[in-house]
N, C-alpha and C. Protein backbone atom coordinates (compact mmCIF):
# COMPACT_ATOMS: atom_id res chain seq x y z
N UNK A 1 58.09 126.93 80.78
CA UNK A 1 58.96 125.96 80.13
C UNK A 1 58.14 124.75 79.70
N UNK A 2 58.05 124.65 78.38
CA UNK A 2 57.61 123.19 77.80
C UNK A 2 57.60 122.34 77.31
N UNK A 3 59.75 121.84 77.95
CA UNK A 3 60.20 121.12 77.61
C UNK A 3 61.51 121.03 78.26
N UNK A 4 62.19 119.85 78.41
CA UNK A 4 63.71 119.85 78.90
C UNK A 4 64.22 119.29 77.76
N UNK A 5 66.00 119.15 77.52
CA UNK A 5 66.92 118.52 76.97
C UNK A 5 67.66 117.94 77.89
N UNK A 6 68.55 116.80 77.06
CA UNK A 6 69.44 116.06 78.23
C UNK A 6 70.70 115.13 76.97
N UNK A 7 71.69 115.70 76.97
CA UNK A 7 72.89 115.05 76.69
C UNK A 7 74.16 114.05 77.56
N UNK A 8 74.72 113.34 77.61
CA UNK A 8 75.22 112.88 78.17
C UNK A 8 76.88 112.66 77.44
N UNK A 9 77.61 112.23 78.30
CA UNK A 9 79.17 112.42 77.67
C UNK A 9 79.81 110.89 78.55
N UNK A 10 80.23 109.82 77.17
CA UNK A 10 80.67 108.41 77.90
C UNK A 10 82.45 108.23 77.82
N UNK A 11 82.72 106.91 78.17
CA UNK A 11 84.16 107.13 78.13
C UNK A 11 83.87 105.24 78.75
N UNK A 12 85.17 104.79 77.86
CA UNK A 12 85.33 103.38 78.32
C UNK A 12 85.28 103.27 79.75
N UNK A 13 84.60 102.20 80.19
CA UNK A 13 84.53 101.55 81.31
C UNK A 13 85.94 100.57 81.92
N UNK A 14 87.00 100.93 82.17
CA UNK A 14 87.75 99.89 82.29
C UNK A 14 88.06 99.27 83.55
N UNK A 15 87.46 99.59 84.42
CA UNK A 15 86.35 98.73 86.01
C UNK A 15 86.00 97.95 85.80
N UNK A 16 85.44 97.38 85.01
CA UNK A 16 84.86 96.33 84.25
C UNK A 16 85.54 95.49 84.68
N UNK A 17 84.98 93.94 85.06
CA UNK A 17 85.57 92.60 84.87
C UNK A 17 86.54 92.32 83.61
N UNK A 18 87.59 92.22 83.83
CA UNK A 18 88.55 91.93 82.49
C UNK A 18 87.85 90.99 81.37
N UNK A 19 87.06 89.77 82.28
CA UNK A 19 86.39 89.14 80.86
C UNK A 19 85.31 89.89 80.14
N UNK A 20 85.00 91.15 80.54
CA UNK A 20 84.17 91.60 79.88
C UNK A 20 84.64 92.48 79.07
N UNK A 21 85.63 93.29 78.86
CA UNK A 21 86.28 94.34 78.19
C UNK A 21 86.97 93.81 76.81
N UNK A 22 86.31 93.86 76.12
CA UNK A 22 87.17 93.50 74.53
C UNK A 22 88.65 93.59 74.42
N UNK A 23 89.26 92.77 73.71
CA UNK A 23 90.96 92.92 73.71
C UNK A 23 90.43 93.83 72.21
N UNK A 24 91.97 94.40 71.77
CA UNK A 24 91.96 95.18 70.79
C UNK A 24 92.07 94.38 69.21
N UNK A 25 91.66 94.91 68.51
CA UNK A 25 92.36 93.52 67.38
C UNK A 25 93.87 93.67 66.77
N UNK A 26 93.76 92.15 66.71
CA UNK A 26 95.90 92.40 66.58
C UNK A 26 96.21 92.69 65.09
N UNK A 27 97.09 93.33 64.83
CA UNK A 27 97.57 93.31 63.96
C UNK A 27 97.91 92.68 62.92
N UNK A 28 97.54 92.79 61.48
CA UNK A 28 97.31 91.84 60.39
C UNK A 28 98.88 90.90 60.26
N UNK A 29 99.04 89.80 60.50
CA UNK A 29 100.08 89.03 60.52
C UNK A 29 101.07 89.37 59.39
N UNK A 30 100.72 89.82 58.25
CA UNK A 30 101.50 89.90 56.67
C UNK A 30 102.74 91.04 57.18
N UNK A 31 101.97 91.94 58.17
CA UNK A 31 102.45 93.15 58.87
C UNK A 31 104.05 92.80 59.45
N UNK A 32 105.12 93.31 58.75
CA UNK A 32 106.52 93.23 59.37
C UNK A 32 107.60 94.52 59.75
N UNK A 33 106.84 95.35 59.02
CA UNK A 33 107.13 96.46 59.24
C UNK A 33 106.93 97.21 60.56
N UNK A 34 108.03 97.63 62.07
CA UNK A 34 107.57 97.82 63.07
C UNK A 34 106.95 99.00 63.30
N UNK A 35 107.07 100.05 62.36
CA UNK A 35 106.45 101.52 62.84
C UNK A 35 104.93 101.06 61.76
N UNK A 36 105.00 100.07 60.79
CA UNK A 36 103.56 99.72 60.79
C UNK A 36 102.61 99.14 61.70
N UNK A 37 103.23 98.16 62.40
CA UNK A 37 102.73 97.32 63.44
C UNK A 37 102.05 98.12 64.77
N UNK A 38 103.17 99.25 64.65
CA UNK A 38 102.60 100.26 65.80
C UNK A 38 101.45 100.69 65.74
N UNK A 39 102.01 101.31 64.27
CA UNK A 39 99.92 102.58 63.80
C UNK A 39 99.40 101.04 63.74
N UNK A 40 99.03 100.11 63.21
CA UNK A 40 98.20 99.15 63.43
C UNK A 40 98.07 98.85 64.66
N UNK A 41 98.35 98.85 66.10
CA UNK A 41 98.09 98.67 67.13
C UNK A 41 97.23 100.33 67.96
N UNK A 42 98.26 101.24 67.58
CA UNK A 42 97.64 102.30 67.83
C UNK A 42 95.75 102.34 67.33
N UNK A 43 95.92 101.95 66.44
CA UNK A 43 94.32 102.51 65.23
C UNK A 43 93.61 101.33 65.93
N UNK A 44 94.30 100.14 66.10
CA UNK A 44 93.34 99.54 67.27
C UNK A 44 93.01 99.55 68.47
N UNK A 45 93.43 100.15 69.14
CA UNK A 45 93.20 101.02 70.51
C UNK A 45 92.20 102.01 70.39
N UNK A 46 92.66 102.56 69.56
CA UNK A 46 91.72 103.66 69.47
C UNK A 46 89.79 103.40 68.69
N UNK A 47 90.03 101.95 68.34
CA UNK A 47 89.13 101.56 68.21
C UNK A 47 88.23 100.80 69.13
N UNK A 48 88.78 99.62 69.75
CA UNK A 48 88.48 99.54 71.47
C UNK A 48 87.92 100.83 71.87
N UNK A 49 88.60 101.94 71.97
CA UNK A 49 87.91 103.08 73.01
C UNK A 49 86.80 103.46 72.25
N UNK A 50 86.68 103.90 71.21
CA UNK A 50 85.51 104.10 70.54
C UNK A 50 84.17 102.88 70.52
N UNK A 51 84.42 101.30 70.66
CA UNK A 51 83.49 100.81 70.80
C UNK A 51 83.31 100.65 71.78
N UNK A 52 83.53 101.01 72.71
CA UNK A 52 83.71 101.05 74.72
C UNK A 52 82.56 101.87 74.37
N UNK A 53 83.46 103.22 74.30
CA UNK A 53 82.77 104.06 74.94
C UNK A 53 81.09 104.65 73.98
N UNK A 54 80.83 104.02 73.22
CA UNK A 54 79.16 103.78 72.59
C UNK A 54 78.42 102.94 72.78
N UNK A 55 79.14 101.74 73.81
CA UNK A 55 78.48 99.91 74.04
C UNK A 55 77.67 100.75 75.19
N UNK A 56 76.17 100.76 75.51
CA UNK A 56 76.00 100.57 76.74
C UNK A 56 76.11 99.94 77.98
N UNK A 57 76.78 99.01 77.77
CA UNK A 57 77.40 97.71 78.45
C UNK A 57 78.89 98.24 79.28
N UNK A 58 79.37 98.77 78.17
CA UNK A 58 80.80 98.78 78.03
C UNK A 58 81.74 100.30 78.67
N UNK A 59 80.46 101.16 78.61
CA UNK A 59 81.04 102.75 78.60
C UNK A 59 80.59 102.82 80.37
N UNK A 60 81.00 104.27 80.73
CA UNK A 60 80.77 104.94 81.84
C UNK A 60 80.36 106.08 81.28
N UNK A 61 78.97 106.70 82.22
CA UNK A 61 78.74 107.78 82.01
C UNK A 61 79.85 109.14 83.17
N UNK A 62 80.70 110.38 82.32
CA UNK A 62 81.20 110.98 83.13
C UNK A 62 80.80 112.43 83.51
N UNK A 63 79.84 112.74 82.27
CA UNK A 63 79.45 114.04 82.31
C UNK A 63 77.92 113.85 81.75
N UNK A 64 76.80 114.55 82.14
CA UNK A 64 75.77 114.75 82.04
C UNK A 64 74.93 116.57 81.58
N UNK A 65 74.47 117.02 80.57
CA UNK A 65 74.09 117.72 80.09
C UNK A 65 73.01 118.38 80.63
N UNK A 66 72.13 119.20 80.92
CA UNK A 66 70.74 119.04 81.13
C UNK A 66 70.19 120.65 80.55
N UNK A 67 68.68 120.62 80.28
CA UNK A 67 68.32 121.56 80.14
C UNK A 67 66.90 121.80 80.52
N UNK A 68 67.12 123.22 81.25
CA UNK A 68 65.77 123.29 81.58
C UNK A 68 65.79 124.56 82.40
N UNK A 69 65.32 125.74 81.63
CA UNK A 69 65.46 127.01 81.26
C UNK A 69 66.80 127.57 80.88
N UNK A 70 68.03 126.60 81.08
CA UNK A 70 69.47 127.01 80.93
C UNK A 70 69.71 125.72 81.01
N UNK A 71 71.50 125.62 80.25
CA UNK A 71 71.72 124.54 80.00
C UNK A 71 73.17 124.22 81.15
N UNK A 72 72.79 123.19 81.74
CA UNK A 72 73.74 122.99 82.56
C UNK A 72 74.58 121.80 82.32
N UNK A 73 75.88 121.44 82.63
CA UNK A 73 76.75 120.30 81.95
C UNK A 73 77.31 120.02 83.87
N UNK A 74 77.25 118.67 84.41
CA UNK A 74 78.35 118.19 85.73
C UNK A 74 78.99 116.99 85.68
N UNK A 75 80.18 117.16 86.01
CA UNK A 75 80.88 116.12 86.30
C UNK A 75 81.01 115.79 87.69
N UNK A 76 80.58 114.24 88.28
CA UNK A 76 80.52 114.21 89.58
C UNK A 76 81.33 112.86 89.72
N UNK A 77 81.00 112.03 90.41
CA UNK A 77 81.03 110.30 90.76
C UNK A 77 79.58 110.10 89.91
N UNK A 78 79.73 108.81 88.94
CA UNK A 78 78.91 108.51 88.19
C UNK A 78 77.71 107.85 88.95
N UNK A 79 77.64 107.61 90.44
CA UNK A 79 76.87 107.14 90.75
C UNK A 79 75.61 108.36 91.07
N UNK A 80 76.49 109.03 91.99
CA UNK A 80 75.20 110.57 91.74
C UNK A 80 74.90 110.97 91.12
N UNK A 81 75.62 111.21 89.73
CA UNK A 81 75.30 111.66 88.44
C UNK A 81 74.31 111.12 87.95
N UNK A 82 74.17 109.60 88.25
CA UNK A 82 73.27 108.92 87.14
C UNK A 82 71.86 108.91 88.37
N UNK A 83 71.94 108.85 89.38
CA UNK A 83 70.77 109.20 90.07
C UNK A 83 69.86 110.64 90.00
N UNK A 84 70.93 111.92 89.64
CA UNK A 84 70.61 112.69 89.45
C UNK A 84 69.87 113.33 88.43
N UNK A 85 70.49 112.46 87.32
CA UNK A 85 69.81 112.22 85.94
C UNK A 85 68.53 111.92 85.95
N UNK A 86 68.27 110.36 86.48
CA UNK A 86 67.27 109.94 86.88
C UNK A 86 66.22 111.04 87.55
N UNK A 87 66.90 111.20 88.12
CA UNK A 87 65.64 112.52 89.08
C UNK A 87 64.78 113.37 88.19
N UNK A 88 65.97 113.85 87.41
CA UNK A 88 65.71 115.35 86.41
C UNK A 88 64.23 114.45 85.30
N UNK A 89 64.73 113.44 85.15
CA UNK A 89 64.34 112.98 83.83
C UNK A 89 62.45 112.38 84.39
N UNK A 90 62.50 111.60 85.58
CA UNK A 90 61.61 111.51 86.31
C UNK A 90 60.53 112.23 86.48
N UNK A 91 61.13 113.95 86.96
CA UNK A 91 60.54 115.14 87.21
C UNK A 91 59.69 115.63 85.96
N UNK A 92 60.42 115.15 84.74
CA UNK A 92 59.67 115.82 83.50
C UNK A 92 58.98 114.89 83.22
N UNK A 93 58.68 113.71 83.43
CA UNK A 93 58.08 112.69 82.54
C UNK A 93 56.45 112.92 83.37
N UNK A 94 56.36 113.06 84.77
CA UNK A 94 55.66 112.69 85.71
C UNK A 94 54.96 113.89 85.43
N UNK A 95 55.70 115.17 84.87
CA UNK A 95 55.00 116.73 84.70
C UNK A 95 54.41 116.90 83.56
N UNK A 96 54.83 115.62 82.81
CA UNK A 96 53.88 116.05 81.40
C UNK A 96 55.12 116.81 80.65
N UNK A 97 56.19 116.87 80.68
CA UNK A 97 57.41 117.55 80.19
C UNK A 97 57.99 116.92 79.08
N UNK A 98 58.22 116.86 77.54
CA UNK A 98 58.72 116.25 76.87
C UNK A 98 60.25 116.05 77.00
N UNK A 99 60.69 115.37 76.43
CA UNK A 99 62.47 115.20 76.88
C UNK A 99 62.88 115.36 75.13
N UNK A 100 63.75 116.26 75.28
CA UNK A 100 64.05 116.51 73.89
C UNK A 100 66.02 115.83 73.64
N UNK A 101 66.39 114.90 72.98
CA UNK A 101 67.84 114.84 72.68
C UNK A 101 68.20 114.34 71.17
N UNK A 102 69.10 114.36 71.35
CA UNK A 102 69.53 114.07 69.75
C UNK A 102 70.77 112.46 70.14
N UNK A 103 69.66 111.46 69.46
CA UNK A 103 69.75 110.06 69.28
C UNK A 103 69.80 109.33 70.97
N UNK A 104 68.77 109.68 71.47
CA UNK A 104 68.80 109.45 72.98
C UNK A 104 68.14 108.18 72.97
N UNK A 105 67.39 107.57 71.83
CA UNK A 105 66.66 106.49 72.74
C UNK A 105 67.53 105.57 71.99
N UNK A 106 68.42 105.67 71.00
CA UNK A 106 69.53 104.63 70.56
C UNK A 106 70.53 104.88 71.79
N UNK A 107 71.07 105.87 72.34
CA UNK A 107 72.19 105.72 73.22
C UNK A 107 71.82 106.58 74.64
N UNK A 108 71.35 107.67 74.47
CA UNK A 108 71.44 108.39 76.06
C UNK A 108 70.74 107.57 76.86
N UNK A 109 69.59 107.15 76.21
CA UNK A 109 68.57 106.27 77.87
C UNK A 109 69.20 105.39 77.62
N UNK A 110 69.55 103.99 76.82
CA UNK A 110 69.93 102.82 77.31
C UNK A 110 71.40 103.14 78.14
N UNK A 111 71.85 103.84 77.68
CA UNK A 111 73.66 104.27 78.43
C UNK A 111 72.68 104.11 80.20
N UNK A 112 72.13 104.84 80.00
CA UNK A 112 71.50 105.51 81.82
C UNK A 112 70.85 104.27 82.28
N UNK A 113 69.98 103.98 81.42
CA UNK A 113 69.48 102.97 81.72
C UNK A 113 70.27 101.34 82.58
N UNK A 114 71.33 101.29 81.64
CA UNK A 114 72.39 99.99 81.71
C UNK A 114 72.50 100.23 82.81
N UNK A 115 73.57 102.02 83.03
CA UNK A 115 74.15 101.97 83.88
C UNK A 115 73.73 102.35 85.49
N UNK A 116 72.04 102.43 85.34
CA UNK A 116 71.33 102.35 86.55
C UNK A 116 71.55 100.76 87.07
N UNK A 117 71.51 99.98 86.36
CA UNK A 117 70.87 98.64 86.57
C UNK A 117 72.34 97.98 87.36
N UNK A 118 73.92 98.31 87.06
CA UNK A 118 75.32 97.98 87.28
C UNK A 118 74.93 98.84 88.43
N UNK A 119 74.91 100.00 88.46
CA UNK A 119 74.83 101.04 90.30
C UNK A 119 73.62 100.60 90.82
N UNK A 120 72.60 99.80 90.56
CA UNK A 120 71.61 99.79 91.66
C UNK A 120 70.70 101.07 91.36
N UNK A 121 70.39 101.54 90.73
CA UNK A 121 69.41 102.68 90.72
C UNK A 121 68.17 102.53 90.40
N UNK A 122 67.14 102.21 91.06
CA UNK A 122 65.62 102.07 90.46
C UNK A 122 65.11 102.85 89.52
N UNK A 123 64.64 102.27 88.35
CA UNK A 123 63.78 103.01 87.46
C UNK A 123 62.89 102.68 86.96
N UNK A 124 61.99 103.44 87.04
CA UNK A 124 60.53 102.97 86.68
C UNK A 124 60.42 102.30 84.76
N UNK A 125 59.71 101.02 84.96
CA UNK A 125 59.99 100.19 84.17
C UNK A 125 58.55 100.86 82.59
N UNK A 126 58.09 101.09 83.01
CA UNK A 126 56.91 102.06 82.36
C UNK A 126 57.02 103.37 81.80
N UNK A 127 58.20 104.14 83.06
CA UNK A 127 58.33 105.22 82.25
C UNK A 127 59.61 104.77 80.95
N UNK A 128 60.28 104.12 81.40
CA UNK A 128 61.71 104.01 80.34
C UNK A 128 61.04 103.71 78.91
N UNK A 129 60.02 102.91 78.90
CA UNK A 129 59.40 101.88 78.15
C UNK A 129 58.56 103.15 76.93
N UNK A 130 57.99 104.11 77.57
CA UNK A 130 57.29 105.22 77.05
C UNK A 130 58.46 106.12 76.36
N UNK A 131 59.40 106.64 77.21
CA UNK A 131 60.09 107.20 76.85
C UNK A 131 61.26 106.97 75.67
N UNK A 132 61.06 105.46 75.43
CA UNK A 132 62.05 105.10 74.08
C UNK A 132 61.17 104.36 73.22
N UNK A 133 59.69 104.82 73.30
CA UNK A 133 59.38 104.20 72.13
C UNK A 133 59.38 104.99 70.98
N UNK A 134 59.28 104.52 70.29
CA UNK A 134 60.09 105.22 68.53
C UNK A 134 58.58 105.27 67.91
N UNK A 135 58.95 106.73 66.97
CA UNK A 135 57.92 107.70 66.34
C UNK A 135 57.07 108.49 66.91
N UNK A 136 55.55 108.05 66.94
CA UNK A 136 55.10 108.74 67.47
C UNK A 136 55.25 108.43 68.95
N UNK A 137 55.93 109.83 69.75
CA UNK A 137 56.50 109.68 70.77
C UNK A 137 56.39 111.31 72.13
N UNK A 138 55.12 111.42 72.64
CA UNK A 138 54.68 112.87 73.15
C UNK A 138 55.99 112.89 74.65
N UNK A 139 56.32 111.83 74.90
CA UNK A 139 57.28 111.78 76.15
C UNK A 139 59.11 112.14 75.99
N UNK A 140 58.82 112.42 74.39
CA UNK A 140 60.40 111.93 74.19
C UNK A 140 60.48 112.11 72.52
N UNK A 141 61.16 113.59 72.43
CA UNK A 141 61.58 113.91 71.11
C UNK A 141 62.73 113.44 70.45
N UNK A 142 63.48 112.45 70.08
CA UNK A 142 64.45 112.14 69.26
C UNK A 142 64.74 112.96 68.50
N UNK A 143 65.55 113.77 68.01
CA UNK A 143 65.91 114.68 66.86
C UNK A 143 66.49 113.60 65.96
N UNK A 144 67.30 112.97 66.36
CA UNK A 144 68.01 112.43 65.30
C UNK A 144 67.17 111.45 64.06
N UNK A 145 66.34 110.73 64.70
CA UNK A 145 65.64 109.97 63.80
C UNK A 145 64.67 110.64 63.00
N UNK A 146 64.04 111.70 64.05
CA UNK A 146 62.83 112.38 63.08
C UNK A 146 63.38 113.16 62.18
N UNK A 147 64.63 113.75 62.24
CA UNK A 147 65.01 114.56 61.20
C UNK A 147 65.57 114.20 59.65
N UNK A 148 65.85 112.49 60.52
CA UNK A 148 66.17 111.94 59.36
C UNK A 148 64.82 110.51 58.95
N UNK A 149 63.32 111.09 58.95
CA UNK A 149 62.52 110.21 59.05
C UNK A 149 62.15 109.23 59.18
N UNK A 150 63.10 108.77 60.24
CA UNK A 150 63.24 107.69 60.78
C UNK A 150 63.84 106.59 59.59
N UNK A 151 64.65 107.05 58.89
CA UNK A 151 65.03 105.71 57.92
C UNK A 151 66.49 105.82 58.26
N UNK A 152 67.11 104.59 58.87
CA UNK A 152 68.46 104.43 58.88
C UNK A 152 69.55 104.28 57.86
N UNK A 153 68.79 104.45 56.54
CA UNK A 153 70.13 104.36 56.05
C UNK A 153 69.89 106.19 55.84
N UNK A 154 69.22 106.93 55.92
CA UNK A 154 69.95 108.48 55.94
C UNK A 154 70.65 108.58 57.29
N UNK A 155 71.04 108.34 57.96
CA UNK A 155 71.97 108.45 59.60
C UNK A 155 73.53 108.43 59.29
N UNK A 156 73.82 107.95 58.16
CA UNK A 156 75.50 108.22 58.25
C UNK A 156 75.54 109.55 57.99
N UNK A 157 76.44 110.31 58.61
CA UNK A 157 76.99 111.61 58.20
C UNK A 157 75.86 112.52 58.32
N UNK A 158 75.41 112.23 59.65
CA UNK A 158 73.84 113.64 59.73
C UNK A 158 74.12 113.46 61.16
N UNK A 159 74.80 113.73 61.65
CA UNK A 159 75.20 114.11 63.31
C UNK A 159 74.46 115.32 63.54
N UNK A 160 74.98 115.65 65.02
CA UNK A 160 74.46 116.97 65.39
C UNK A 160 74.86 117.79 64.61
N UNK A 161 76.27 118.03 64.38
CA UNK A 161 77.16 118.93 63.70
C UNK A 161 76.14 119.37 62.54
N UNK A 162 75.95 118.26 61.49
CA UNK A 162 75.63 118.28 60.38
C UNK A 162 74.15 119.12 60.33
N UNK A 163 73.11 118.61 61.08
CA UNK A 163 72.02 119.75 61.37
C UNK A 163 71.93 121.05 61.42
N UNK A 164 73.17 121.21 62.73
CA UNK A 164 73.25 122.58 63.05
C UNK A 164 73.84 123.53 62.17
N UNK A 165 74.75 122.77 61.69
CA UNK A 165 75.54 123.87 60.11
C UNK A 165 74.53 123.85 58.98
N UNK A 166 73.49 122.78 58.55
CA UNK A 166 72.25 123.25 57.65
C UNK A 166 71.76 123.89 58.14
N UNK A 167 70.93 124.45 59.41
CA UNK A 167 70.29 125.34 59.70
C UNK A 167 70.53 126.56 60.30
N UNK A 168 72.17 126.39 60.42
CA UNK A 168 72.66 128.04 61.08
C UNK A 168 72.55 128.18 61.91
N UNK A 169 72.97 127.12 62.88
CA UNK A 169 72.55 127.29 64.46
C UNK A 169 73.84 127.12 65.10
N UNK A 170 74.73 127.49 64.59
CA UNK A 170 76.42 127.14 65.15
C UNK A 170 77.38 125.88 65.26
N UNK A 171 78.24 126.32 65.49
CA UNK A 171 78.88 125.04 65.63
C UNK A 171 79.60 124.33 67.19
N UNK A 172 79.61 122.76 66.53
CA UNK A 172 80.01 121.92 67.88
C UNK A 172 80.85 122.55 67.88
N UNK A 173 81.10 121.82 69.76
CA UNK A 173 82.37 122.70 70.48
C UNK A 173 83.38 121.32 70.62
N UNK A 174 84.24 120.99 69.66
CA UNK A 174 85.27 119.75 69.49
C UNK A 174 84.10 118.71 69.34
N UNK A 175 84.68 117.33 69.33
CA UNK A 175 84.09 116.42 68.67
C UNK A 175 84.37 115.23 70.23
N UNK A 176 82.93 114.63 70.37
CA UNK A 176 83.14 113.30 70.78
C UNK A 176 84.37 112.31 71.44
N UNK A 177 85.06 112.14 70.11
CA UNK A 177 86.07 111.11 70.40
C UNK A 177 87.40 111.76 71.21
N UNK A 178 87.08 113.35 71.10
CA UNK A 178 88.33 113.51 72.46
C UNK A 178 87.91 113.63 73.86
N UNK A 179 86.72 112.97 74.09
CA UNK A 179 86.23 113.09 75.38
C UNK A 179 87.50 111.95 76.11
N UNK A 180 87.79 110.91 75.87
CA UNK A 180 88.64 109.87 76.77
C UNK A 180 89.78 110.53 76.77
N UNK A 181 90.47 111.46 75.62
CA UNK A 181 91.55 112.07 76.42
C UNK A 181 91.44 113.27 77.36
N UNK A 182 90.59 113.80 77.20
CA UNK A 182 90.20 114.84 77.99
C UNK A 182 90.01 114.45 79.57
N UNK A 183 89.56 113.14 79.64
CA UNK A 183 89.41 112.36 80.88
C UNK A 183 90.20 111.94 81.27
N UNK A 184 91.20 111.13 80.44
CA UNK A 184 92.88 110.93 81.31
C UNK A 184 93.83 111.74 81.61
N UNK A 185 93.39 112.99 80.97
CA UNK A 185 94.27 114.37 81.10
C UNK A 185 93.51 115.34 82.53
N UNK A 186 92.54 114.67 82.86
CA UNK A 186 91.38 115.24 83.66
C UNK A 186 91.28 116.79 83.67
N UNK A 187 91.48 117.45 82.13
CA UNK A 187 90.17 118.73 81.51
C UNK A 187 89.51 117.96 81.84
N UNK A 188 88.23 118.25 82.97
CA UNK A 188 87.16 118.07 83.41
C UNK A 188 86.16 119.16 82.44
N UNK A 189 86.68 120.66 82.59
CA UNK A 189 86.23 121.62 82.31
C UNK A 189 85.60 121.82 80.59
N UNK A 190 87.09 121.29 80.12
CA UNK A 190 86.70 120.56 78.61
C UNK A 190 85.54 120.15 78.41
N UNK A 191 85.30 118.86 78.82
CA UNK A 191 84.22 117.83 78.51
C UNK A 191 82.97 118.74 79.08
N UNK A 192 83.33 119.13 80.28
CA UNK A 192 81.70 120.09 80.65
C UNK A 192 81.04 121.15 79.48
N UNK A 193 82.00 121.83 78.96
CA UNK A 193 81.93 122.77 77.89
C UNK A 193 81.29 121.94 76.87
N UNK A 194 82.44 121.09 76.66
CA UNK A 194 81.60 120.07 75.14
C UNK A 194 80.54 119.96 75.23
N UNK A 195 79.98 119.12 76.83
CA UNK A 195 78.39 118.50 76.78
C UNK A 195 77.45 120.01 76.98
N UNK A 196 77.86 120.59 77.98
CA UNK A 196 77.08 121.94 78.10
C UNK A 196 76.68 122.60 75.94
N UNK A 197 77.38 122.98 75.27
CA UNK A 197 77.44 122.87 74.59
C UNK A 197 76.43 121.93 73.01
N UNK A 198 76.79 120.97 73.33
CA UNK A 198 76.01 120.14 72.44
C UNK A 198 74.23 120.45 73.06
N UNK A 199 73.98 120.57 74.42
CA UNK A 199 72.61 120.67 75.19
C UNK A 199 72.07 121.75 74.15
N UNK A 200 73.02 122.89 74.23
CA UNK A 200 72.34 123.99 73.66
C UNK A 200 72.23 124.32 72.64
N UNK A 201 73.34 123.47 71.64
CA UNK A 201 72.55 123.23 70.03
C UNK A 201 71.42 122.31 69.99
N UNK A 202 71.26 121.49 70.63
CA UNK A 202 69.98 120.34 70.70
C UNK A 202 68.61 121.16 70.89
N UNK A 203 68.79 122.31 71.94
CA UNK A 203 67.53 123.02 72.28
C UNK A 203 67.17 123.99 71.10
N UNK A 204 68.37 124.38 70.39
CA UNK A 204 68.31 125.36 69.32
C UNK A 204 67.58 124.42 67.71
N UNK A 205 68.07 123.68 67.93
CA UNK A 205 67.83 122.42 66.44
C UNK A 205 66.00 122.38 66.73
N UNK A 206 65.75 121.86 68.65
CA UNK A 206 64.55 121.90 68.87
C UNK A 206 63.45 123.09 68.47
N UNK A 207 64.05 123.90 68.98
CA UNK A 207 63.16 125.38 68.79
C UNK A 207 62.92 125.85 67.20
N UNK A 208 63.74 125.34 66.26
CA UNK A 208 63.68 125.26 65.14
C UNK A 208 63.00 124.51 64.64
N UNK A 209 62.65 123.37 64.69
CA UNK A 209 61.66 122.35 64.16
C UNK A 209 60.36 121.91 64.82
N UNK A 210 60.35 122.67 65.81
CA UNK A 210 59.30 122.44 66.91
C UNK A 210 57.82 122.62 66.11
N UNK A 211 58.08 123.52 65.27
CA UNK A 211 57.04 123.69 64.92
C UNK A 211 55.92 122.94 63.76
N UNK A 212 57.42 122.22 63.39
CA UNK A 212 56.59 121.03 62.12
C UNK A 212 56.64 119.97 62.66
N UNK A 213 56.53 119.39 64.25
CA UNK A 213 56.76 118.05 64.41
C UNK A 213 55.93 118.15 65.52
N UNK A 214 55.71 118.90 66.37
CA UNK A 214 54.92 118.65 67.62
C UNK A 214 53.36 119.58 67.37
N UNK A 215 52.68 118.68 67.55
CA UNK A 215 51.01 118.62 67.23
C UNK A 215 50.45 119.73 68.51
N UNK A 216 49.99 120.54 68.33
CA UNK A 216 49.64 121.60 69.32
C UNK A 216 48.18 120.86 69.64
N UNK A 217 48.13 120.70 71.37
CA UNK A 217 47.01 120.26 72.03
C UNK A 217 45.72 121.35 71.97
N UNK A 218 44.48 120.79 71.71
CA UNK A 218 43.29 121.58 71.31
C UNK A 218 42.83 122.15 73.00
C-alpha cells in the first residue's frame, strides 16, 4: 500500500456557546405574505446549517472515512473519532504514506484540526503544517485543487461528483447537505454509506490520475 485516503462527514455544532452560533437571517421586511415569510425563514435555516456545517469553527465532525487497503466509514462520540483520525493520519505521515482527499487541506484537516484544539487533542504542529501546504505537496494529495490547477475560479461546479462522472468512475451516493437530516433522524447507517462511499471514489479519481501527478522516486 502506497497510500491512504481520508473523508470526513460534518453537521452543525449546536453545543456551541449560543454567542457563537449565527442567528439565521430574517426575512426581507417588504415580505407580508405568510406562507412567503415561511419559505423565507425556512431557506434561511437551511442556510445557517449549511454555513455551520462547512465553518471549521462552527461544524462537528460525525462520521469519518478512511482508507487503507479498504475503505472504512465510523460513527462514534466525536471525541474518539477525532483522536482516531489523528492516529490513522499520524501513522501515514510518520511512514512516509501520502494522504490522498478531495479538498482536504481547505476543509478535512482544518475541520480536524479546529476540532482537536475544542477536545484537547495534541497534534503535531509540523506535521499539520506539511500536510496542508499547497502544490507541491509529497505528504498530502489534494485532488480538488490539482485537478483544477490550482486556480480558484475553476472550483465552482467541479465537486467530487463532477470528476467522477468525467472520468467514469461512478456515482456519489446522495449529496452532502442531507447529512444533518440524516443525523436528526439518526440513519447513522446513511451517512456511513455516504462517507464510506465518497472514500472510494476519491481512491478511484486517485488511481486514475496518479499517474500524471506523482513524480516516481529514482
Amino acid at each position: 500500500m502506497n497510500f491512504c485516503a481520508l473523508d470526513i462527514e460534518t453537521v452543525p455544532n449546536f453545543d456551541l456557546s449560543p454567542q457563537c452560533i449565527p442567528e439565521p437571517k430574517s426575512p426581507a421586511k417588504n415580505l407580508t405574505d405568510p406562507i412567503k415569510i415561511e419559505k423565507a425563514k425556512e431557506e434561511a435555516e437551511q442556510a445557517r446549517i449549511k454555513q455551520m456545517s462547512l465553518d471549521p469553527d462552527l461544524c462537528r465532525v460525525v462520521c469519518v472515512g478512511v482508507y487503507f487497503d479498504k475503505a472504512e466509514a465510523r460513527i462514534t462520540d466525536e471525541k474518539t473519532l477525532l483522536h482516531d483520525t489523528w492516529n490513522f493520519i499520524e501513522i501515514a505521515y510518520f511512514n512516509h504514506i501520502p494522504l490522498i482527499t478531495f479538498n482536504g487541506i481547505q476543509f478535512d484537516l482544518p475541520v480536524l484540526w479546529h476540532s482537536a484544539i475544542r477536545l484537547g487533542i495534541p497534534i503535531d504542529p509540523r506535521m499539520y503544517k506539511d500536510l496542508t501546504k499547497k502544490y507541491d505537496n509529497r505528504y498530502h494529495y489534494d485532488l480538488f485543487p490539482i485537478l483544477c490547477d490550482w486556480d480558484k475560479q475553476r472550483y465552482k461546479g467541479r465537486g467530487l461528483e463532477y470528476w467522477a462522472t468525467l472520468y467514469g468512475l461512478g456515482e456519489k451516493v446522495g449529496d452532502g447537505s442531507e447529512i444533518y437530516g440524516f443525523w436528526q433522524a439518526k440513519e447513522y447507517e446513511k451517512i456511513r454509506q455516504h462517507c464510506e462511499a465518497d472514500v472510494n471514489i476519491t481512491v478511484k479519481l486517485w488511481e486514475k490520475i496518479e499517474p500524471y501527478v506523482r513524480e516516481r522516486e529514482e
